[in-house]
N, C-alpha and C. Protein backbone atom coordinates (compact mmCIF):
# COMPACT_ATOMS: atom_id res chain seq x y z
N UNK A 1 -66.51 -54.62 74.87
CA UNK A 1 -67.11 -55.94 74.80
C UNK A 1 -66.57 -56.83 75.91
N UNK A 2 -65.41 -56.45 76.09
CA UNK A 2 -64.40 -57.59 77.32
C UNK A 2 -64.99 -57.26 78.61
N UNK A 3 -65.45 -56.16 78.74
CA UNK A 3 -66.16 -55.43 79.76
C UNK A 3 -67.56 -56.23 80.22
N UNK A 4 -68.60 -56.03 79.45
CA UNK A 4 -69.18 -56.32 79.07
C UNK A 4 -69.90 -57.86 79.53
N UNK A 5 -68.89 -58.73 78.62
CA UNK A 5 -68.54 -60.19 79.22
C UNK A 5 -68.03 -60.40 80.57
N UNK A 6 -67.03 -59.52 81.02
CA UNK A 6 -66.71 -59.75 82.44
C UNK A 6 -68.03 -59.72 83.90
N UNK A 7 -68.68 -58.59 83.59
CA UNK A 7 -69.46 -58.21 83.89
C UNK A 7 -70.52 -59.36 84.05
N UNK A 8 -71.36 -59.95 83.21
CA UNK A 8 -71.69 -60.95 83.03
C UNK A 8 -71.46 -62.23 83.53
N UNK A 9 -69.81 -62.58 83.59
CA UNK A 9 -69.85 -63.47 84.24
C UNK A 9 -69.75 -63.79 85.76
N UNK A 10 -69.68 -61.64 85.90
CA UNK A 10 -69.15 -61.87 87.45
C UNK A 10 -70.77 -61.61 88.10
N UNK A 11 -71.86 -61.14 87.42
CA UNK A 11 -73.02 -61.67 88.06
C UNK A 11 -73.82 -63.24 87.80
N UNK A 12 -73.15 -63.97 86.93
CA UNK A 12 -73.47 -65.54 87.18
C UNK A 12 -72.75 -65.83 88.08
N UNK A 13 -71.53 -66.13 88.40
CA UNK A 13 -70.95 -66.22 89.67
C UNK A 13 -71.87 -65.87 91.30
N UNK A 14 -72.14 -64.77 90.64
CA UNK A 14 -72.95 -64.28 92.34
C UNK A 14 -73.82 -64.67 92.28
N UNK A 15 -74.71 -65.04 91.45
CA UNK A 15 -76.12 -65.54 91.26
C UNK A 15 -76.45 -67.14 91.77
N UNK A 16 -75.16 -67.64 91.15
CA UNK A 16 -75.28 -69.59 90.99
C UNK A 16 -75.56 -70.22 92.71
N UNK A 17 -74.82 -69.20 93.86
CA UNK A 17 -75.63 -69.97 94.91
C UNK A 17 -77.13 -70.18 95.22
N UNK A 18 -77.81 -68.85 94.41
CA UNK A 18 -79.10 -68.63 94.66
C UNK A 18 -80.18 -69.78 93.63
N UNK A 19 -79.47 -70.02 92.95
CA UNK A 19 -79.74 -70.97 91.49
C UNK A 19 -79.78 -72.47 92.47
N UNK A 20 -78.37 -72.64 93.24
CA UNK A 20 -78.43 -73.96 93.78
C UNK A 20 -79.70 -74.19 94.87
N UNK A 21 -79.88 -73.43 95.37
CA UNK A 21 -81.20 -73.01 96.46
C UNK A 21 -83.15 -73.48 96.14
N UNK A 22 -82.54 -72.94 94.80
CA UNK A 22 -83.69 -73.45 93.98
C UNK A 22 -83.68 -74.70 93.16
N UNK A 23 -83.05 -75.22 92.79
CA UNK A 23 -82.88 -76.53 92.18
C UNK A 23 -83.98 -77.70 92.88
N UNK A 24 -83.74 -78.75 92.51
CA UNK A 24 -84.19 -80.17 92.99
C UNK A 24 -83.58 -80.60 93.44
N UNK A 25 -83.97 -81.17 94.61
CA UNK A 25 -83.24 -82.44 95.62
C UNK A 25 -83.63 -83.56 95.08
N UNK A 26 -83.05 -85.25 95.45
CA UNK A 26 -83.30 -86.45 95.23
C UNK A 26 -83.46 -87.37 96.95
N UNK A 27 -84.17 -88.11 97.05
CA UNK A 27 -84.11 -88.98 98.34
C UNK A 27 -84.26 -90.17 97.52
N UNK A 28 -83.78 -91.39 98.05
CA UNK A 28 -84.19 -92.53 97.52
C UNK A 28 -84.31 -93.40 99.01
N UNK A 29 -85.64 -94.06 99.21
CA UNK A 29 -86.33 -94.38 99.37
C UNK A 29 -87.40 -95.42 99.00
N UNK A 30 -87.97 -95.89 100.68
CA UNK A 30 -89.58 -97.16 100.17
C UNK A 30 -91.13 -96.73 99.82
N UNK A 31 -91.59 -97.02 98.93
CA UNK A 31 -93.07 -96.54 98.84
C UNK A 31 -93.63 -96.85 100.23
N UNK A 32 -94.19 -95.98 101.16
CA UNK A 32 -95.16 -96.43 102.69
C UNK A 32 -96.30 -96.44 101.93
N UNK A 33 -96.91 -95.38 101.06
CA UNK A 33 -98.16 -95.18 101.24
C UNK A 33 -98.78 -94.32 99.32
N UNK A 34 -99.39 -95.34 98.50
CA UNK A 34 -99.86 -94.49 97.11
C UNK A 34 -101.04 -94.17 97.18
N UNK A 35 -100.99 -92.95 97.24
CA UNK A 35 -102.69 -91.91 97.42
C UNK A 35 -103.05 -91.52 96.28
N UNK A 36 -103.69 -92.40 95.35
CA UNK A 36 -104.18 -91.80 93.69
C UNK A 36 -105.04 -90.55 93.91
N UNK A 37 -106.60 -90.83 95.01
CA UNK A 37 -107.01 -89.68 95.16
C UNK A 37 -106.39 -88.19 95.77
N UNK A 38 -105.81 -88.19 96.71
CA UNK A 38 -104.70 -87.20 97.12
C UNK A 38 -103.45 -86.96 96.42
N UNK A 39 -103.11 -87.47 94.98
CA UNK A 39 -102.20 -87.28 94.15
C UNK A 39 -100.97 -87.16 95.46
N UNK A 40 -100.91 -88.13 95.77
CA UNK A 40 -99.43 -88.12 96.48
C UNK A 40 -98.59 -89.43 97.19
N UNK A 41 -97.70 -89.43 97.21
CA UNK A 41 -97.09 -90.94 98.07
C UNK A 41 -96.10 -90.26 99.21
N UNK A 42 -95.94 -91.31 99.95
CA UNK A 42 -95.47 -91.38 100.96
C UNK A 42 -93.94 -92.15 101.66
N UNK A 43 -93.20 -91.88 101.61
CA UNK A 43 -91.73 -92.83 101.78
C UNK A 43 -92.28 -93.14 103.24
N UNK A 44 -91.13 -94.03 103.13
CA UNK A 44 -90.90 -94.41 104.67
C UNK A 44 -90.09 -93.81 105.64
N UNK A 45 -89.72 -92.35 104.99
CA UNK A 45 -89.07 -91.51 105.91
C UNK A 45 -90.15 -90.71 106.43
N UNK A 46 -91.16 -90.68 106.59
CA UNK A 46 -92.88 -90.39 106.62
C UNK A 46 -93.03 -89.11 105.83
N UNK A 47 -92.14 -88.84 105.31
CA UNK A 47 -92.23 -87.20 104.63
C UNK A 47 -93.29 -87.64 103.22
N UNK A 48 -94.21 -86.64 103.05
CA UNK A 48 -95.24 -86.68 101.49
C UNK A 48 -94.91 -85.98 100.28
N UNK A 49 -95.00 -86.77 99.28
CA UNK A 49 -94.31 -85.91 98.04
C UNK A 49 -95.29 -85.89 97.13
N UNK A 50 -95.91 -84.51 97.56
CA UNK A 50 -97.14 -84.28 95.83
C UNK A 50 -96.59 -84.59 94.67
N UNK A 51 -97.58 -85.08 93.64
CA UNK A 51 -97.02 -85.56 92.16
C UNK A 51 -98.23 -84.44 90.97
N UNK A 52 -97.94 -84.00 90.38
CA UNK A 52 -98.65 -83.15 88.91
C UNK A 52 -99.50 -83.97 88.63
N UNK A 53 -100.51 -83.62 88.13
CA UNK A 53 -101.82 -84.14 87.54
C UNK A 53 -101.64 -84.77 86.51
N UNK A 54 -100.57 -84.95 86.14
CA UNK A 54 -100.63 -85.90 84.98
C UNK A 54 -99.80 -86.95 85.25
N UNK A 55 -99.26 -87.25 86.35
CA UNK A 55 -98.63 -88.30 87.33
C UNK A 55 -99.52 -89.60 87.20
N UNK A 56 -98.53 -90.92 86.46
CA UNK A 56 -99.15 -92.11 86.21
C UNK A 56 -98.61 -92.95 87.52
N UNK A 57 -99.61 -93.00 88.22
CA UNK A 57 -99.22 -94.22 89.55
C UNK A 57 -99.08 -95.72 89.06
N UNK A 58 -99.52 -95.68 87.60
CA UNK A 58 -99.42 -97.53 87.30
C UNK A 58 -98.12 -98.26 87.68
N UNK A 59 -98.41 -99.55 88.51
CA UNK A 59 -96.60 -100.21 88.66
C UNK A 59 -96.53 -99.40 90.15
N UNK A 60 -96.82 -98.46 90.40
CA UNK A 60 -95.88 -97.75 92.04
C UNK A 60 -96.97 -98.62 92.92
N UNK A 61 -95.99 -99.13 93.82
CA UNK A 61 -96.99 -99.47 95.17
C UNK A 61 -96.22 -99.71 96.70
N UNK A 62 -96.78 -100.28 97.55
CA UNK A 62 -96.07 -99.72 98.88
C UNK A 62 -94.97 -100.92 98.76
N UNK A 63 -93.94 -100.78 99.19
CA UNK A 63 -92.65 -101.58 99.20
C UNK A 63 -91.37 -101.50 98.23
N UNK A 64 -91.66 -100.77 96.95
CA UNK A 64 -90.94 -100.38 96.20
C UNK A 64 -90.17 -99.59 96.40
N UNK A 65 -88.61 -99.94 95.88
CA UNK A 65 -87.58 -98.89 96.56
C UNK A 65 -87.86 -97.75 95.03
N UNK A 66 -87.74 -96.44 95.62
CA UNK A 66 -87.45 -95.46 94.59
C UNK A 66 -86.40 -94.56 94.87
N UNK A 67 -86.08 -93.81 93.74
CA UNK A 67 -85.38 -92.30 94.01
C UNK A 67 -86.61 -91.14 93.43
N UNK A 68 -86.77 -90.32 94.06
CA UNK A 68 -87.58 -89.25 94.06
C UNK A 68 -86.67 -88.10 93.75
N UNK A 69 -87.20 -87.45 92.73
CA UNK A 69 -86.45 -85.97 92.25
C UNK A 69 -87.29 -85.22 92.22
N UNK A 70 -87.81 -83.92 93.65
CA UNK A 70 -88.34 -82.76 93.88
C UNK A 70 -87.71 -82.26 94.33
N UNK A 71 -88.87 -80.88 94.08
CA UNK A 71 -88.66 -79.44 94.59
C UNK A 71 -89.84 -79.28 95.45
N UNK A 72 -88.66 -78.12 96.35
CA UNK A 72 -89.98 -77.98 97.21
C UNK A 72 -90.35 -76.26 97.18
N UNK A 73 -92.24 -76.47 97.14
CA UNK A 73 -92.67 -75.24 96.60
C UNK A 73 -93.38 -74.87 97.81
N UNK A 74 -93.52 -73.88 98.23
CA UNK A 74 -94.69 -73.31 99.42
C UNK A 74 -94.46 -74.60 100.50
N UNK A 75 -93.23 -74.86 100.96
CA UNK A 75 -92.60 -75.73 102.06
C UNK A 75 -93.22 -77.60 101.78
N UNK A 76 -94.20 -77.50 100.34
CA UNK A 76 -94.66 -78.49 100.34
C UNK A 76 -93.55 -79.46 99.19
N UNK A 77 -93.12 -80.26 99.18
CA UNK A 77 -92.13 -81.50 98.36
C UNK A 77 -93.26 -81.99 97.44
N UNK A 78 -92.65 -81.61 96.08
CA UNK A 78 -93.43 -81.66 94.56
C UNK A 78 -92.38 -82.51 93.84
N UNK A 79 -92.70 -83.38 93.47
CA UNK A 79 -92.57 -84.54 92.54
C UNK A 79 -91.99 -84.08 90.80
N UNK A 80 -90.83 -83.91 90.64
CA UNK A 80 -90.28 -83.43 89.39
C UNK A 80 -90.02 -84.93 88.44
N UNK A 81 -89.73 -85.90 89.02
CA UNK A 81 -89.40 -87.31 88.48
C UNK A 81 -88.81 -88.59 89.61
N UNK A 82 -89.42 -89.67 88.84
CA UNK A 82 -89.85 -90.96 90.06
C UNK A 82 -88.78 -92.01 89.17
N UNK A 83 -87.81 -92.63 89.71
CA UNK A 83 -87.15 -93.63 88.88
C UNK A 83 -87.30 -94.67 90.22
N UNK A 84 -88.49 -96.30 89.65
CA UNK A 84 -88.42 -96.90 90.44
C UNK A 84 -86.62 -98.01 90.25
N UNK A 85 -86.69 -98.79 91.66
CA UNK A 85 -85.16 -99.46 91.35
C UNK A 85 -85.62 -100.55 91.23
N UNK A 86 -84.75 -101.63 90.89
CA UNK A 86 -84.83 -103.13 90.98
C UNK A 86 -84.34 -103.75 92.20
């Protein structure tokens, strides 16, 4: 069983860089640009961050500071969660 467990933890160990690779990044950032029809916005670092179809744009508009929490899928930056700031 000690075996077993060792084993185990010595392939999470090897694994967790590949885990960090995949995770989510955060930028925080100004709204440049809210594209309801193109489901996407735009910082002012000019980079575009697609948002899921069930993404409520109400309240977001250009000048608002945010933090953005994506991943990026097929080199494109996908929208996991939007916390606007005060």
């Amino acid at each position: 069983m000690r075996v077993v467990i060792s084993l185990l933890l010595a392939t999470a160990s090897f694994l967790s860089p590949v885990a960090v690779l995949a995770g989510s990044a955060d930028v925080e950032s100004t709204i440049r640009d809210v594209n309801v029809d193109g489901m996407s916005l735009v910082l002012e670092d000019g980079k575009t961050y697609a948002v899921p179809a069930e993404f409520n744009f109400e309240g977001l508009e250009p000048g608002q500071k945010v933090i953005v929490f994506y991943t990026e899928v097929d080199g494109k930056r996908v929208v996991d969660d939007l916390e606007v700031l005060q």
